[in-house]
C-alpha atoms as a PDB file:
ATOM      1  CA  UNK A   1     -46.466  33.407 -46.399  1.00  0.00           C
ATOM      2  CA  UNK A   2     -45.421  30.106 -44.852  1.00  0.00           C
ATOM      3  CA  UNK A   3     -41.944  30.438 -46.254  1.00  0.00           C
ATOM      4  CA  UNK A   4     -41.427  34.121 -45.150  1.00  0.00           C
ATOM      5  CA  UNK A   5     -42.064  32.429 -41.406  1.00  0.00           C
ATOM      6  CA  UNK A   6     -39.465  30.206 -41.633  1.00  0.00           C
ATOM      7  CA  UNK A   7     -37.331  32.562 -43.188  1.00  0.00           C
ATOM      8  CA  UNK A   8     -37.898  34.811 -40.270  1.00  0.00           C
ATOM      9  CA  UNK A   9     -37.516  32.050 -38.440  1.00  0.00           C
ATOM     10  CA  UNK A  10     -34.861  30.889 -39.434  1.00  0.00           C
ATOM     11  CA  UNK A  11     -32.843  34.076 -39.157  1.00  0.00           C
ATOM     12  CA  UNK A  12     -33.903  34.722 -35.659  1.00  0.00           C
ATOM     13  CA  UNK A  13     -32.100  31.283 -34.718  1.00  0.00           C
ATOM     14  CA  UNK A  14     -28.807  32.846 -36.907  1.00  0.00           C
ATOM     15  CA  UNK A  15     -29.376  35.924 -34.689  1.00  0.00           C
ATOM     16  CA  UNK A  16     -29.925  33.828 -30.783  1.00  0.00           C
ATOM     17  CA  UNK A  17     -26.901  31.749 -31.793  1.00  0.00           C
ATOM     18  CA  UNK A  18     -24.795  34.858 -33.066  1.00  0.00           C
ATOM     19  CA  UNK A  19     -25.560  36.598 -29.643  1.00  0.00           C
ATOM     20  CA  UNK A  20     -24.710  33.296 -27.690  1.00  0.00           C
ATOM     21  CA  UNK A  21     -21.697  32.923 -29.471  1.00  0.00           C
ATOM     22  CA  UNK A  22     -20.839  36.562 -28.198  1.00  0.00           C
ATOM     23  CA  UNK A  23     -21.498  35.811 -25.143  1.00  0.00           C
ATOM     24  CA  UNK A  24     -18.985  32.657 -25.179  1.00  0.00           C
ATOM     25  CA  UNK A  25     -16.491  34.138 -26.732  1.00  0.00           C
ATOM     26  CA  UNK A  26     -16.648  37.437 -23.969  1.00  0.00           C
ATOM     27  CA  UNK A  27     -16.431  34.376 -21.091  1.00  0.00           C
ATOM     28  CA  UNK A  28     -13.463  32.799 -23.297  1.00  0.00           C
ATOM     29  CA  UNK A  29     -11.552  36.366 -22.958  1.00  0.00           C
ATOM     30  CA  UNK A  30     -12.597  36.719 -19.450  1.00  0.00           C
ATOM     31  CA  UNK A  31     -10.995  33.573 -18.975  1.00  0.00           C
ATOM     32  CA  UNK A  32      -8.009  33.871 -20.843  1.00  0.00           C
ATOM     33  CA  UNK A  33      -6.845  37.637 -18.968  1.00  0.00           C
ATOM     34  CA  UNK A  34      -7.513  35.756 -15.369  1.00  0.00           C
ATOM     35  CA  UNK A  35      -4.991  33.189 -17.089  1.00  0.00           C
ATOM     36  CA  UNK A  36      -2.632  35.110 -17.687  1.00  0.00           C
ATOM     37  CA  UNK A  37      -3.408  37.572 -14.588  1.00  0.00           C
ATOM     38  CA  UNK A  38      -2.285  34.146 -12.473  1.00  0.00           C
ATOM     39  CA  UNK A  39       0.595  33.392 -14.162  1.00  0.00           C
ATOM     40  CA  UNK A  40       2.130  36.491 -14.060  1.00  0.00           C
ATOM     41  CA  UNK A  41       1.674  36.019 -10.277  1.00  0.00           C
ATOM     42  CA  UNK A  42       3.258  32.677 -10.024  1.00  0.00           C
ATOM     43  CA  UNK A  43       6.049  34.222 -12.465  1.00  0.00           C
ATOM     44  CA  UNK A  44       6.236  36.901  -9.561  1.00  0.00           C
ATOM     45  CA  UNK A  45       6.392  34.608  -6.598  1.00  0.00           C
ATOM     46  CA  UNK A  46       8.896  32.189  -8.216  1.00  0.00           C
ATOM     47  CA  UNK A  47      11.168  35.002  -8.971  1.00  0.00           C
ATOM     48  CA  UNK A  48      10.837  35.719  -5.133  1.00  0.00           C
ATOM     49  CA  UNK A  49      11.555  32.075  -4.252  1.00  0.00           C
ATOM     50  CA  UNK A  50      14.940  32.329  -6.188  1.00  0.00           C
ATOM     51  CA  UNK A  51      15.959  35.142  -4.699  1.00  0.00           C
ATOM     52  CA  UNK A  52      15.157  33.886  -1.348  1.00  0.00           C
ATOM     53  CA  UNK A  53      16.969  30.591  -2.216  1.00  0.00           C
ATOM     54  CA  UNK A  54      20.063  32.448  -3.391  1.00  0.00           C
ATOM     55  CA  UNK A  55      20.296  34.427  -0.403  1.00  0.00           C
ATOM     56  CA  UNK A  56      20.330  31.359   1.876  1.00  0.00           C
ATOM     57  CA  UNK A  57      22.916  29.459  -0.358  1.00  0.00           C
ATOM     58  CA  UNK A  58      25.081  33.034   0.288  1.00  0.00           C
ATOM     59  CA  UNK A  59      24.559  32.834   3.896  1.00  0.00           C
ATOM     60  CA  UNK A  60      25.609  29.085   4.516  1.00  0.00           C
ATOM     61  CA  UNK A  61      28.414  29.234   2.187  1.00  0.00           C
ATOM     62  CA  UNK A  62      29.248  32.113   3.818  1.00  0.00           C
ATOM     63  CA  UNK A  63      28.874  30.690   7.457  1.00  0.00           C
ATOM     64  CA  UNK A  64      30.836  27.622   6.179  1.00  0.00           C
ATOM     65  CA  UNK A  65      33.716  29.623   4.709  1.00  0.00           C
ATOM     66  CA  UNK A  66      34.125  32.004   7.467  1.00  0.00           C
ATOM     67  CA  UNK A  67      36.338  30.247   9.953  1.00  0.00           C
ATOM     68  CA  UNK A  68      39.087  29.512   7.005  1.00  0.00           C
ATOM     69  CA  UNK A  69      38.339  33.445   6.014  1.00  0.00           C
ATOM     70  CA  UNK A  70      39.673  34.514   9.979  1.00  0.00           C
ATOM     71  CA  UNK A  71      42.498  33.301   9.160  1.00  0.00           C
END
């Protein structure tokens, strides 16, 4: 009897620590997608920041160039 206790016992610890580990491992998902979810959005905004910056380089070489392109 006393070993069919800690048997039961013993497998209701397997089973907490199973569920826990569930539990963890959901979190560690969570986790990883909101990872990813922000660095697609940095990926975005950087893209934008290049664009930006090329557009500005256009403009002032542009605005430098254009008196010798009058002529």
């Amino acid at each position: 009897m006393v070993d069919d206790d800690r048997v039961i016992k013993l497998l209701e610890e397997i089973r907490d620590l199973q569920r826990a580990h569930i539990e963890n491992y959901k979190d560690a998902l969570r986790n990883q997608e909101e990872s990813i979810r922000i660095s697609k959005e940095w990926q975005r905004k950087a893209s934008q920041r290049q664009l930006i910056a090329l557009v500005v380089i256009a403009l002032v070489v542009g605005l430098i160039l254009w008196p010798y392109l009058r002529r």
